[in-house]
Protein backbone atom coordinates (compact mmCIF):
# COMPACT_ATOMS: atom_id res chain seq x y z
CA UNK A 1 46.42 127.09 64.01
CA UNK A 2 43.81 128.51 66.94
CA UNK A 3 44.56 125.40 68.68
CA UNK A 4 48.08 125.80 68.50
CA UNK A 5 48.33 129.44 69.61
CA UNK A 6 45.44 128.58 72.35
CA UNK A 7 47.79 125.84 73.88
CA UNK A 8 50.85 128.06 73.79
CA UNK A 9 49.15 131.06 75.70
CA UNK A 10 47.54 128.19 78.06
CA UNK A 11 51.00 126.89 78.70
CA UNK A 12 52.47 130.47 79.19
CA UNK A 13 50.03 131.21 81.97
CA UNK A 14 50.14 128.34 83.66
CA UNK A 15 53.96 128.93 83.74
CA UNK A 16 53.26 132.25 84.96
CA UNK A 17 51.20 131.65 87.28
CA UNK A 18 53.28 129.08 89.10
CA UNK A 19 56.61 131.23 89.66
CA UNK A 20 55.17 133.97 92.08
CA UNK A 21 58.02 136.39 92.89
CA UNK A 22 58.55 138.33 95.72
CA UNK A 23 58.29 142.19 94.76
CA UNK A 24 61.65 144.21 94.83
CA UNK A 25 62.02 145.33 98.33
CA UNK A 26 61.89 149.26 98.57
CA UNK A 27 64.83 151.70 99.64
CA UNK A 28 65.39 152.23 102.91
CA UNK A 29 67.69 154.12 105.34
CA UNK A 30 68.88 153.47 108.93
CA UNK A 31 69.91 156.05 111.75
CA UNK A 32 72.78 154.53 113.89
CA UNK A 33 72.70 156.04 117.20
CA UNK A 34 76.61 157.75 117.08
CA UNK A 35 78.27 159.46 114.38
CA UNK A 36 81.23 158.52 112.71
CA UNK A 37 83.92 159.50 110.31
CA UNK A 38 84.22 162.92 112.58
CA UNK A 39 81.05 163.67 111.66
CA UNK A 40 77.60 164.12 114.12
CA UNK A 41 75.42 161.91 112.30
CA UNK A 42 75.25 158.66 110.75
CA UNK A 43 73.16 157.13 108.37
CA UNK A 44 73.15 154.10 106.17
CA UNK A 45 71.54 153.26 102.76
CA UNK A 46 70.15 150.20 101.63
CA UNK A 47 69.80 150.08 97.87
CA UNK A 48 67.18 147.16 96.76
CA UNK A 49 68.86 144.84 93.85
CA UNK A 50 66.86 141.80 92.39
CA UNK A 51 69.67 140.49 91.40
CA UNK A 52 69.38 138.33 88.12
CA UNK A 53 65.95 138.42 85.78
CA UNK A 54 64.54 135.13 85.46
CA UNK A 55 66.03 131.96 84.55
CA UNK A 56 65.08 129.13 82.40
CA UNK A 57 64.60 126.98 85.62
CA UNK A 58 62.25 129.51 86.60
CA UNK A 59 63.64 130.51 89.81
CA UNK A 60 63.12 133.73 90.79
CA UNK A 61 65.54 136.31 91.28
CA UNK A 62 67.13 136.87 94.75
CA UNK A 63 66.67 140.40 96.36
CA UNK A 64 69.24 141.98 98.49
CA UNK A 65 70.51 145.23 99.49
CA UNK A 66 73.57 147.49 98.06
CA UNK A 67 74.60 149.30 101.39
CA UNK A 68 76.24 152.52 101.18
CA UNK A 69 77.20 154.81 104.10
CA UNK A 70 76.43 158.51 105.18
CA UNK A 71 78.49 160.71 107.24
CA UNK A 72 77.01 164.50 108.14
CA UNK A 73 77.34 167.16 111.04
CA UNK A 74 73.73 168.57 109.17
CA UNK A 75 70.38 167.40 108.24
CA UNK A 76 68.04 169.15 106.08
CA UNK A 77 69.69 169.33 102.05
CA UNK A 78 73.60 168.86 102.32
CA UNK A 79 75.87 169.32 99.37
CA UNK A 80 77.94 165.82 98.16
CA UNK A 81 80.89 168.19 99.70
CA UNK A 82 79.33 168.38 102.90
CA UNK A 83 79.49 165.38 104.14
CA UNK A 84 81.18 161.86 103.91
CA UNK A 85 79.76 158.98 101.35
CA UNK A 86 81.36 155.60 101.38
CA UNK A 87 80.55 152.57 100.04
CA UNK A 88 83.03 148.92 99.70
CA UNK A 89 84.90 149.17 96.25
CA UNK A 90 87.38 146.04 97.05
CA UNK A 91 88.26 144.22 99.43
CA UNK A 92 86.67 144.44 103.02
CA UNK A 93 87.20 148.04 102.90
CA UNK A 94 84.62 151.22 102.89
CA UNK A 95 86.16 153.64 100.51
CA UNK A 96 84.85 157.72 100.01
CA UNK A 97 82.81 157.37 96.58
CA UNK A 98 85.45 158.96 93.86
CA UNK A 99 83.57 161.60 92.44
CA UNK A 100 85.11 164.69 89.81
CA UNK A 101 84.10 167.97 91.15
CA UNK A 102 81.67 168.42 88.37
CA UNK A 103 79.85 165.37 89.30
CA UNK A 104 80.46 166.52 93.30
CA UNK A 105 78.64 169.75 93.18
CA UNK A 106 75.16 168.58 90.96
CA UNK A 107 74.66 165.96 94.09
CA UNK A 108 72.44 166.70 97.11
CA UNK A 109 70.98 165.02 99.56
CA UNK A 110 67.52 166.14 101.48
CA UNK A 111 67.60 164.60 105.31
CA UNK A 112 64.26 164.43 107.18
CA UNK A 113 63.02 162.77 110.49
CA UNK A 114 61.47 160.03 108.10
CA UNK A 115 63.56 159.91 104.79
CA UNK A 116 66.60 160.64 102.97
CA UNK A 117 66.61 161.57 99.06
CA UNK A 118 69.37 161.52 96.81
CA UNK A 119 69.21 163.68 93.71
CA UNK A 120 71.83 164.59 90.93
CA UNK A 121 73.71 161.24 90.99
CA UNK A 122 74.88 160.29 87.11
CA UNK A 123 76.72 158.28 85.86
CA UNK A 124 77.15 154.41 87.04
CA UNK A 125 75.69 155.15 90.58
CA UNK A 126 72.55 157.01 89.06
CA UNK A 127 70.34 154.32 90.07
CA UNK A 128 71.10 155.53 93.70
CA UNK A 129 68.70 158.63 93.37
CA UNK A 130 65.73 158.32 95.01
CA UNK A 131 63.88 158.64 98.35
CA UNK A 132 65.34 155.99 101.28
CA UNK A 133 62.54 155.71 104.05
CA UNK A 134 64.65 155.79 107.50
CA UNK A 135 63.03 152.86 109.44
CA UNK A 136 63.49 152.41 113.33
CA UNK A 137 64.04 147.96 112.95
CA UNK A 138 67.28 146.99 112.80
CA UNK A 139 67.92 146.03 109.08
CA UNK A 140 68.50 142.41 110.07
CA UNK A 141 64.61 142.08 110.90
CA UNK A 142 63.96 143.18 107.06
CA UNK A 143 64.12 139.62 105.64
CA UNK A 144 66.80 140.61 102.81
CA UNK A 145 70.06 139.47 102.34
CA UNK A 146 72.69 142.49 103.29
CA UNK A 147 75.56 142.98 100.57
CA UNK A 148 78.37 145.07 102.28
């Protein structure tokens, strides 16, 4: 029975040790140069998704970025009603994120010369919350696949 259990954890490590995985990439932000939307400012998030756990092939999951867009005429903490927050529903097309007004007013966002943090999100975009570092490389140069 040791045997048996020895070769089973042997066989599970080697297994383990052979599918290295790239870490998730972290959350980060980008500063376009103009505004939009009527607004002064600009921003863009970039949500990292693994994708898929592992498979039975043992191929690791593919990371990529969820990219939502930021519209303000202020930085510094800016109500959800304060500024403009689209992201692609369907289609092709950026569409405001629907959001009750209950929802609206728990959401803030914090804007700094380095990062951006979302807090009070619920619901199915609550994994958006967090702290987006803004970086100054052009997100193609990040080595992750861009879902718009």
């Amino acid at each position: 029975m040791k045997k048996i259990v020895l070769l089973i954890i042997m066989i599970l490590g080697i297994v383990g040790c052979s599918v290295n995985c790239p870490d998730k990439p972290p959350r980060r932000a980008y500063m376009h140069n103009n505004g939009g939307m009527g607004m002064r400012y600009h921003f863009t998030l970039y949500y990292p998704d693994q994708g898929n756990s592992h498979s039975p092939n043992l191929k690791c999951p593919k990371n990529e970025y969820t990219i939502t867009h930021l519209y303000t005429d202020d930085l510094g903490t800016v109500k959800r009603n304060d500024l403009i927050w689209t992201m692609k529903w369907v289609g092709n097309e950026y569409k405001e994120i629907p959001l009750d007004s209950t929802v609206r007013k728990n959401i803030q966002f914090t804007f700094t010369q380095s990062t951006i943090t979302v807090q009070g999100v619920t619901g199915d975009l609550v994994h958006l919350n967090g702290t987006y570092k803004i970086e100054t490389s052009p997100p193609s140069s990040w080595g992750v696949e861009l879902v718009e």
